[in-house]
C-alpha atoms as a PDB file:
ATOM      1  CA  UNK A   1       9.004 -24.227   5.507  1.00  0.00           C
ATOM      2  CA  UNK A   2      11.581 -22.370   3.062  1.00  0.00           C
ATOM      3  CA  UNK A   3      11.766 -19.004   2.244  1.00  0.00           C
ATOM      4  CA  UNK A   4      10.656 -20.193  -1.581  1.00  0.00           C
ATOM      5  CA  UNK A   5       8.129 -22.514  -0.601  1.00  0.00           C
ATOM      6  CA  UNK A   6       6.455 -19.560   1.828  1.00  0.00           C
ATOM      7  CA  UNK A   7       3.512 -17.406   1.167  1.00  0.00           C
ATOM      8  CA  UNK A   8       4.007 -13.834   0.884  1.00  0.00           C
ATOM      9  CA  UNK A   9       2.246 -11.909   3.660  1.00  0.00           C
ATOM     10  CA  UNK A  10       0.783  -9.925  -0.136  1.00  0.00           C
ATOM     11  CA  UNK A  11       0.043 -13.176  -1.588  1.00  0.00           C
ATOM     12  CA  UNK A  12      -1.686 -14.133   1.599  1.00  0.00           C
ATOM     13  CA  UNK A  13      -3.805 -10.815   1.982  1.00  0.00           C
ATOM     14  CA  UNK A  14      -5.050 -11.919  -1.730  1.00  0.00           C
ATOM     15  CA  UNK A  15      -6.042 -14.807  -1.113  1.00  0.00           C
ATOM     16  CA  UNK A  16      -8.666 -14.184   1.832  1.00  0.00           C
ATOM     17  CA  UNK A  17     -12.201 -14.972   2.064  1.00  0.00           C
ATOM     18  CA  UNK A  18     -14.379 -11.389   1.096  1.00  0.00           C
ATOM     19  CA  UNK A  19     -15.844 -12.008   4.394  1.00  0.00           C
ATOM     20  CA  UNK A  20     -12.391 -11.353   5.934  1.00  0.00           C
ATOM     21  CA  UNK A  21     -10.941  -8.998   3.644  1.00  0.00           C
ATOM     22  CA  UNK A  22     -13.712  -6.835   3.435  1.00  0.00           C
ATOM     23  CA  UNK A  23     -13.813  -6.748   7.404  1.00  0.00           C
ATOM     24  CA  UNK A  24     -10.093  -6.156   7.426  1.00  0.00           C
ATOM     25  CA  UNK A  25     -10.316  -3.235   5.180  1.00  0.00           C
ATOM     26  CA  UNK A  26     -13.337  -1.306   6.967  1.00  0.00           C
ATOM     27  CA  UNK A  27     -12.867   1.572   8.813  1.00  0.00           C
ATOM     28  CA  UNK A  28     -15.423   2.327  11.795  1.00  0.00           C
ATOM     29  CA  UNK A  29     -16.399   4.739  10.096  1.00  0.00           C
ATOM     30  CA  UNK A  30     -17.624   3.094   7.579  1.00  0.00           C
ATOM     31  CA  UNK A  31     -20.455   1.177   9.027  1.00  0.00           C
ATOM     32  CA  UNK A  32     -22.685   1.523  11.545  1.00  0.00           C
ATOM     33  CA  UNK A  33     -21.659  -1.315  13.368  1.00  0.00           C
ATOM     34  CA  UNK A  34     -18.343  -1.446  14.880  1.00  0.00           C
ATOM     35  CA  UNK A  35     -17.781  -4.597  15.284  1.00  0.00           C
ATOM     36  CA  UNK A  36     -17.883  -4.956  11.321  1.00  0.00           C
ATOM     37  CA  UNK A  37     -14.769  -2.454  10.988  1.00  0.00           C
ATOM     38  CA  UNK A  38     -11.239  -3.623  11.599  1.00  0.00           C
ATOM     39  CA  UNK A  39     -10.755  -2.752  14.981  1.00  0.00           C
ATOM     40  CA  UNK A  40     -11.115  -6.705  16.440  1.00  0.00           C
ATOM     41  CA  UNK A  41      -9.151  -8.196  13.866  1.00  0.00           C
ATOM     42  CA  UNK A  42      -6.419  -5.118  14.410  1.00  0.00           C
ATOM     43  CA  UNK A  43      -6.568  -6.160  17.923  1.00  0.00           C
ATOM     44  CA  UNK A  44      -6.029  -9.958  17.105  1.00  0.00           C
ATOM     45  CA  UNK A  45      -3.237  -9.199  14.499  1.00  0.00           C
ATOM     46  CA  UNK A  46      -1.665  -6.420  16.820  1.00  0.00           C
ATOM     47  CA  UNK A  47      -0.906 -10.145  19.167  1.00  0.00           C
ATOM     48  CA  UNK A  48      -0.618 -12.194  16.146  1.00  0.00           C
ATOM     49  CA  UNK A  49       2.903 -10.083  14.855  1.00  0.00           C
ATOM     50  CA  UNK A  50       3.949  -9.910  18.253  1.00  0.00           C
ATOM     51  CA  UNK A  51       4.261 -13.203  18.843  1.00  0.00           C
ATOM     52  CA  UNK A  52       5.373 -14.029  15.259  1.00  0.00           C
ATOM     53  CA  UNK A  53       8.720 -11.786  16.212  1.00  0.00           C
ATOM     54  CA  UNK A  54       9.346 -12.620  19.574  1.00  0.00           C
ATOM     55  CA  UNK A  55       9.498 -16.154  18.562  1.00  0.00           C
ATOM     56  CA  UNK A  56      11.688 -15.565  15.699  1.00  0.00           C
ATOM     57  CA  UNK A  57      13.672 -13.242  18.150  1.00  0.00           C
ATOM     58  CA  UNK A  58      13.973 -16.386  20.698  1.00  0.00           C
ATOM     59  CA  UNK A  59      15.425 -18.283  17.589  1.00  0.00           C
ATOM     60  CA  UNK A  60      17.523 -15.734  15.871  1.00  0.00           C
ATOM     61  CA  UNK A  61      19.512 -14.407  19.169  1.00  0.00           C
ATOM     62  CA  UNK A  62      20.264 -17.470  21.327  1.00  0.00           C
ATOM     63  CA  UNK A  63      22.646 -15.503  23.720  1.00  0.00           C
ATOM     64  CA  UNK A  64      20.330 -12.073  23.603  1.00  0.00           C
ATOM     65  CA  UNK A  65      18.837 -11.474  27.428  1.00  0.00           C
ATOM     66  CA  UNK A  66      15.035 -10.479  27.766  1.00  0.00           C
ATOM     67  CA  UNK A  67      16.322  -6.844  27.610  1.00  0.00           C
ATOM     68  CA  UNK A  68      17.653  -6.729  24.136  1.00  0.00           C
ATOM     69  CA  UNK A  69      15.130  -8.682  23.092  1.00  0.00           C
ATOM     70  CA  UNK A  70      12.673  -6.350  24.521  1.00  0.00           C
ATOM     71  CA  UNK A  71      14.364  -3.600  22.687  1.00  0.00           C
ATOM     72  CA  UNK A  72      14.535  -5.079  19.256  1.00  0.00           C
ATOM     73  CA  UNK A  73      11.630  -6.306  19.196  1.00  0.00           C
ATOM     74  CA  UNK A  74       9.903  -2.832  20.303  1.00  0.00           C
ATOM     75  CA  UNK A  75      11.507  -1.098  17.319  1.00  0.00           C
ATOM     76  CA  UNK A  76      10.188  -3.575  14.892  1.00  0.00           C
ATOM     77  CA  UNK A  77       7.061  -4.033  15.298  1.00  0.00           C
ATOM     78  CA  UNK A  78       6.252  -0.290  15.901  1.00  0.00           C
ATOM     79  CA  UNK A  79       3.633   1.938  14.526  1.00  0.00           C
ATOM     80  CA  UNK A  80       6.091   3.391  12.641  1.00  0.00           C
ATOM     81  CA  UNK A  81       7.356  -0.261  10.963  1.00  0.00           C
ATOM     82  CA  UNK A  82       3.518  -1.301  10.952  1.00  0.00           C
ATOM     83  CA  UNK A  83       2.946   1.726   8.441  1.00  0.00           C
ATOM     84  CA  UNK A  84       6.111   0.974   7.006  1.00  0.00           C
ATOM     85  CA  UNK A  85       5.422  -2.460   6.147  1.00  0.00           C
ATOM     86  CA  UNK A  86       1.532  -1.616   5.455  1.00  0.00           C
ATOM     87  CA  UNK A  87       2.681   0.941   2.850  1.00  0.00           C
ATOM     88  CA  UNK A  88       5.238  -1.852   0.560  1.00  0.00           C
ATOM     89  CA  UNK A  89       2.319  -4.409   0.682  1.00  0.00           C
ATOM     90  CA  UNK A  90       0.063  -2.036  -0.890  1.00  0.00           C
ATOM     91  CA  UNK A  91      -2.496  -1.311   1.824  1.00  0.00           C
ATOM     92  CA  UNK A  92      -3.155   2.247   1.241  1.00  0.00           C
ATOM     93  CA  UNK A  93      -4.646   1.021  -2.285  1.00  0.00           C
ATOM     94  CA  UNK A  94      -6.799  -1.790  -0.588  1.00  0.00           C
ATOM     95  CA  UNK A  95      -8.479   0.972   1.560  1.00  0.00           C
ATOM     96  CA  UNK A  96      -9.326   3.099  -1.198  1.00  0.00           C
ATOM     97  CA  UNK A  97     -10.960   0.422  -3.401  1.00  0.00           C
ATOM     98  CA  UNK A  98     -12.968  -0.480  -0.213  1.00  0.00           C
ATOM     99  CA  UNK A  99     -14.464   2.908   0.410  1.00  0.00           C
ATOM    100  CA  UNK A 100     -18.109   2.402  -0.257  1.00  0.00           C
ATOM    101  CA  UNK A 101     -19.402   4.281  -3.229  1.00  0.00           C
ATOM    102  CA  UNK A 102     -21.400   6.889  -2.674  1.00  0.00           C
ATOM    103  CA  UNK A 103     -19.985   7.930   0.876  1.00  0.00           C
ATOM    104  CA  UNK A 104     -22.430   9.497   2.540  1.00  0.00           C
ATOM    105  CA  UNK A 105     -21.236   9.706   5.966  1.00  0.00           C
ATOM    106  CA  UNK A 106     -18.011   8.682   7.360  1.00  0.00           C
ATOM    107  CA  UNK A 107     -14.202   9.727   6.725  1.00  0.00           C
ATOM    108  CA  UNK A 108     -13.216   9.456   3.128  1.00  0.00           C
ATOM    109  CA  UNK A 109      -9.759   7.435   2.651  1.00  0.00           C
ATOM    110  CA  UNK A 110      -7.907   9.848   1.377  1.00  0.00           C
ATOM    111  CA  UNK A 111      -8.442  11.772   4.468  1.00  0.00           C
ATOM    112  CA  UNK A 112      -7.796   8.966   6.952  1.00  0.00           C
ATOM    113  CA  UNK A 113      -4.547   8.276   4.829  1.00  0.00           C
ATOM    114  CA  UNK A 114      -3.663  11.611   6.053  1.00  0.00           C
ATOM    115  CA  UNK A 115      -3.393  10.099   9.430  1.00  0.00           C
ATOM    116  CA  UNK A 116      -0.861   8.028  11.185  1.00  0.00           C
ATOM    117  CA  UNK A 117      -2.932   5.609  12.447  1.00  0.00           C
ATOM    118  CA  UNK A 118      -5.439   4.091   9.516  1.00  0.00           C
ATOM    119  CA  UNK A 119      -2.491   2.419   7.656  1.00  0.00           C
ATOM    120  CA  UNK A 120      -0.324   0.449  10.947  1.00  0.00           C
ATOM    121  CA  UNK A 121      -4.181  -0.714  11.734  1.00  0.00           C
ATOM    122  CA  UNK A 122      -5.480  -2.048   8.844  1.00  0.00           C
ATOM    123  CA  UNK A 123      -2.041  -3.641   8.061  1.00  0.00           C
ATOM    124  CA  UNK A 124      -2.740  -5.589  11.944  1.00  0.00           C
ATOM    125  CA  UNK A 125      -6.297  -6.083  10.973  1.00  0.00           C
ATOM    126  CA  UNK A 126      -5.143  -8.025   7.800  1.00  0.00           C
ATOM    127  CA  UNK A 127      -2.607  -9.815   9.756  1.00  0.00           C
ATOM    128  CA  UNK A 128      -5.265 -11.330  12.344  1.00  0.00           C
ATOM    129  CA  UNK A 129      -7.561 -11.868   9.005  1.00  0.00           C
ATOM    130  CA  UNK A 130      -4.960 -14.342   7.645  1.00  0.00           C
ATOM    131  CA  UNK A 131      -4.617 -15.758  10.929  1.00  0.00           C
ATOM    132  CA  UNK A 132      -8.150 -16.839  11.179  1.00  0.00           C
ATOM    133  CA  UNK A 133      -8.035 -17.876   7.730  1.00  0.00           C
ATOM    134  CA  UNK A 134      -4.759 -19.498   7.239  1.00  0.00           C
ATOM    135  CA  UNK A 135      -3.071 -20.337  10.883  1.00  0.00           C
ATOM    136  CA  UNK A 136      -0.439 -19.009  12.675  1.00  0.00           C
ATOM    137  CA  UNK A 137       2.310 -20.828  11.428  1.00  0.00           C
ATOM    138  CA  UNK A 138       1.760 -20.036   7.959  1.00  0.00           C
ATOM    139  CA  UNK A 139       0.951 -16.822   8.579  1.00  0.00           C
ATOM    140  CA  UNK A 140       3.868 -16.182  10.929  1.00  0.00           C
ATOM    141  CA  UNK A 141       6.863 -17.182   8.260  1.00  0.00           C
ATOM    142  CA  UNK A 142       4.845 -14.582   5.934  1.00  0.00           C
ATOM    143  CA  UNK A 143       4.995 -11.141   9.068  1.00  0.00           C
ATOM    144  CA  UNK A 144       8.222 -12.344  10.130  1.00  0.00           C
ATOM    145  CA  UNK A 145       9.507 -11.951   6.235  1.00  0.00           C
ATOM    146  CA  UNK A 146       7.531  -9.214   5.470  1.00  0.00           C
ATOM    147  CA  UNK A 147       9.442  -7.381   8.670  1.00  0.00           C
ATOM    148  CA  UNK A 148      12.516  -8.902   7.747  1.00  0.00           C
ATOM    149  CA  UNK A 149      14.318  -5.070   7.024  1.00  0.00           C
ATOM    150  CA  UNK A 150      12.511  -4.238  10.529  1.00  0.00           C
ATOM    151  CA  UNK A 151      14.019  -6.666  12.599  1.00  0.00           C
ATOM    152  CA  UNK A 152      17.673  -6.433  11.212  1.00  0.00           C
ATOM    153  CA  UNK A 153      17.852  -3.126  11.622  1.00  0.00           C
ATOM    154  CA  UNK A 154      16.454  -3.166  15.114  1.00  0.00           C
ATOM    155  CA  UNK A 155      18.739  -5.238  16.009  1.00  0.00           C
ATOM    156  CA  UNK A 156      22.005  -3.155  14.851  1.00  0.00           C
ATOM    157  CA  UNK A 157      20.690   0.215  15.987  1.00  0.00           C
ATOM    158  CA  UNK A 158      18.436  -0.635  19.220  1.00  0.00           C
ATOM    159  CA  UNK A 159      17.884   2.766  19.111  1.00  0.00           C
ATOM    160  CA  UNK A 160      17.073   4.502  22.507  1.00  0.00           C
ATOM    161  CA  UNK A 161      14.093   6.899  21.258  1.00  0.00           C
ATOM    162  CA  UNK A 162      13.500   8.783  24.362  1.00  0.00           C
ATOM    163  CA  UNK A 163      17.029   9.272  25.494  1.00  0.00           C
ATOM    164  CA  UNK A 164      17.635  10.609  21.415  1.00  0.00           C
ATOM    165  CA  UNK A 165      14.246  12.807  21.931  1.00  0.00           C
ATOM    166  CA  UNK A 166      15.577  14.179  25.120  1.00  0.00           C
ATOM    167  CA  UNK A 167      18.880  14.815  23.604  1.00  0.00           C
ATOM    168  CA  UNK A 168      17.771  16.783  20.508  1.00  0.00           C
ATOM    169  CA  UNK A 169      15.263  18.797  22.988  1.00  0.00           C
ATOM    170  CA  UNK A 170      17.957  19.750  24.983  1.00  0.00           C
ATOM    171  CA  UNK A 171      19.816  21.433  22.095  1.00  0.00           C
ATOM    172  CA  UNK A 172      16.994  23.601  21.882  1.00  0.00           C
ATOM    173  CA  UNK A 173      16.208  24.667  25.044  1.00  0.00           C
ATOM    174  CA  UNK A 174      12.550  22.536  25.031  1.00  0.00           C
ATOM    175  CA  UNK A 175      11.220  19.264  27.223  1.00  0.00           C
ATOM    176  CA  UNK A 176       9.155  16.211  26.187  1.00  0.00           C
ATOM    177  CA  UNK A 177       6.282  14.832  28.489  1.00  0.00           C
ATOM    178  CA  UNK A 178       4.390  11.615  28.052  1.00  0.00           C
ATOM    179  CA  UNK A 179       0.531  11.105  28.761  1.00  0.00           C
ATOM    180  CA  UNK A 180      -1.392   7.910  28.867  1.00  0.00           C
ATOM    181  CA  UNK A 181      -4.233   8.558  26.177  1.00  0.00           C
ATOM    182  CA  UNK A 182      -6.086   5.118  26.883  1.00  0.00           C
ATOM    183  CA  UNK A 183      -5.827   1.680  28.254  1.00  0.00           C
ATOM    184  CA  UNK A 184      -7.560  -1.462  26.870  1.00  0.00           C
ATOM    185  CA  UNK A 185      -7.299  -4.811  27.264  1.00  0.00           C
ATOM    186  CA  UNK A 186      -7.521  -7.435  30.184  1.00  0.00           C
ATOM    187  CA  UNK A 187      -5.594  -6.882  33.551  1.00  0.00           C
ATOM    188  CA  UNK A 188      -2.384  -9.680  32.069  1.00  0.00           C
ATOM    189  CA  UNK A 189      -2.810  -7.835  28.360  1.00  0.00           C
ATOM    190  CA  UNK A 190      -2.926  -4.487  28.809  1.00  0.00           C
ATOM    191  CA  UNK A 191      -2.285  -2.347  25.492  1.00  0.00           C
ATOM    192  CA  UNK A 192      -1.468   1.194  26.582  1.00  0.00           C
ATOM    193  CA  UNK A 193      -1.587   4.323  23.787  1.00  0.00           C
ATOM    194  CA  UNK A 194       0.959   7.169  24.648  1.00  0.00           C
ATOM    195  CA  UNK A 195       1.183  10.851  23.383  1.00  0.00           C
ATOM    196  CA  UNK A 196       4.630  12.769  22.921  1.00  0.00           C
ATOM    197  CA  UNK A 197       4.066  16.332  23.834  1.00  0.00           C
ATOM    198  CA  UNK A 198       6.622  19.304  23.620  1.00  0.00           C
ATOM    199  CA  UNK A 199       6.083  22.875  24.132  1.00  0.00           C
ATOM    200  CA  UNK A 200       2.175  21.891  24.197  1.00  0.00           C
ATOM    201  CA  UNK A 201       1.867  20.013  20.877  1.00  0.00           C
ATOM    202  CA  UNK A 202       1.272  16.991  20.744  1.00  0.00           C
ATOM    203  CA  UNK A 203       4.737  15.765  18.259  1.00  0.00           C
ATOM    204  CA  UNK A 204       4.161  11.542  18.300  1.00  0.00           C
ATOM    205  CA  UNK A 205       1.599   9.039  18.911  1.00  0.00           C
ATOM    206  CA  UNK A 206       2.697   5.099  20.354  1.00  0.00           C
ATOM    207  CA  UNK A 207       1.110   1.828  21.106  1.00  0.00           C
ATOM    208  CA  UNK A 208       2.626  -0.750  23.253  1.00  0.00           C
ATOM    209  CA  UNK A 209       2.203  -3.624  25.962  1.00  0.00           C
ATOM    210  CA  UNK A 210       3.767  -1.114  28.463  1.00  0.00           C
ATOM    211  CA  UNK A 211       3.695   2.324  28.957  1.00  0.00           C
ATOM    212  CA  UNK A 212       7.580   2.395  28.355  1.00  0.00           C
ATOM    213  CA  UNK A 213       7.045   0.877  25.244  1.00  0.00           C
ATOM    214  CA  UNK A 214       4.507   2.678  23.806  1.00  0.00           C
ATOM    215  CA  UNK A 215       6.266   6.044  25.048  1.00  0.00           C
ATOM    216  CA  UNK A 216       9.192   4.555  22.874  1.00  0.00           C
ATOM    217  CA  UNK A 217       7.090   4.448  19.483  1.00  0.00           C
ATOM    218  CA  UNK A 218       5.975   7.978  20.513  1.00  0.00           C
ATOM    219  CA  UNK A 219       9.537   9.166  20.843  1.00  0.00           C
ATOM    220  CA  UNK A 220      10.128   7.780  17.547  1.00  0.00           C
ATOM    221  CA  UNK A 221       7.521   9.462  15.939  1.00  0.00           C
ATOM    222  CA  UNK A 222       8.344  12.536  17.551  1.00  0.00           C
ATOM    223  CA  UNK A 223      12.024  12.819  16.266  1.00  0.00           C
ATOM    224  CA  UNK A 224      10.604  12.230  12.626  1.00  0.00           C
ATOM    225  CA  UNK A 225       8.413  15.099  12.809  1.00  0.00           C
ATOM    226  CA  UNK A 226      10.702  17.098  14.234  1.00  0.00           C
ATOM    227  CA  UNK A 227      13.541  16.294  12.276  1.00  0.00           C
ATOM    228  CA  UNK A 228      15.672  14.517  14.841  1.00  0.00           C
END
C-alpha cells in the first residue's frame, strides 16, 4: 500500500463503529462496568503497535542485531511517544466530548488530562479499536506513519535513559531506584509497570514487556520532570 493510498491512523479513528469508539474513549471511571472502559482494547492496541514497529523495524534495519532493535523500538513506542502521538491526533478532544453529561460520579476529563497516563491509553485503546474494526495490516501502515517522527529519532539517538538519569543524579549528589508497581499478563506476555523514585518522590512512571524496559520509559519520564 502507498503512503497516498494509506489511511491516516486520524482518518481511521473517524471512521469507527460508535460501538468501538465509544468503548475506546471510556474511562473506568466512567461506567460501572469495567469491561466497557478502554482498558481491554488499550491492552489489545498496547500489542497491536508493538508489533506494527517491530515489523517495520525488521524491514527498515536489515543489518540492526536484536539489541538495537530492542532499543529503538523501546524509545518509540513509549508512554512518552504514546502521549506524544495521542496528543497530534487529537485525542485529548475525543475524551472530552465523551465525558457523559451530567457527571455524577467518576473523574472529570479535564482532571484525568492532568495525568500521564489517560492520554498514551486511550491512544492504545483506539489503536486495538481499529484493529478489530479494520485489520492489522491496514491499521499497521496507519501506527507505523503516525510514529514515523518516533521511530527516526529513536533510531539516531537510542538514547540510554537510565545511564542519562544516573548521570544527571550524580551531578547533584541524589540516586534513582526502580520498583515494580504491578504485573499483568500471561506467564510468555508479561507487561510490567515501573516507578522512578529519587530522594522519595516518585519522578517517572513506565510500561514495558520487561522490567528493563519499562524502567527505561520511567527514566525518560523522570529526566523530563526534572529537567535532564
Amino acid at each position: 500500500m502507498s503512503k497516498r493510498d494509506q489511511s491516516t491512523l486520524a482518518e481511521l479513528i473517524r471512521a469507527l463503529p460508535e460501538d468501538l469508539r465509544r468503548q475506546a474513549l471510556t474511562h473506568a471511571s466512567w461506567t460501572e462496568d469495567r469491561s466497557e472502559s478502554y482498558e481491554r482494547l488499550a491492552y489489545l492496541g498496547d500489542s497491536v503497535l508493538a508489533l506494527a514497529v517491530a515489523r517495520d523495524l525488521v524491514d527498515r534495519f536489515p543489518a540492526e542485531d536484536a539489541g538495537g532493535l530492542t532499543k529503538i523500538h523501546n524509545q518509540a513506542v513509549s508512554g512518552v511517544s504514546c502521549a506524544e502521538v495521542g496528543r497530534e491526533i487529537g485525542v485529548p478532544a475525543l475524551l472530552r466530548e465523551r465525558e457523559p453529561e451530567g457527571l455524577q460520579m467518576g473523574i472529570p476529563s479535564d482532571v484525568l488530562l492532568s495525568g500521564e497516563r489517560p492520554v498514551p491509553e486511550a491512544t492504545e485503546a483506539l489503536i486495538g479499536a481499529c484493529f478489530l474494526a479494520f485489520g492489522f495490516e491496514r491499521v499497521a501502515d496507519a501506527v507505523v506513519d503516525a510514529f514515523e517522527t518516533r521511530i527516526e529519532h529513536a533510531a539516531e539517538t537510542r538514547v540510554d535513559f537510565k545511564s542519562a538519569l544516573q548521570e544527571m543524579l550524580a551531578r547533584r549528589r541524589s540516586r534513582v531506584s526502580y520498583e515494580v508497581t504491578a504485573e499483568s499478563g500471561p506467564p510468555h506476555r508479561r507487561t510490567f509497570e515501573v516507578v522512578a523514585i529519587v530522594d522519595s518522590e516518585r519522578v517517572g512512571e513506565g510500561k514495558g514487556r520487561s522490567k528493563k524496559a519499562a524502567e527505561q520509559v520511567a527514566a525518560e519520564q523522570a529526566l523530563k520532570r526534572l529537567g535532564g
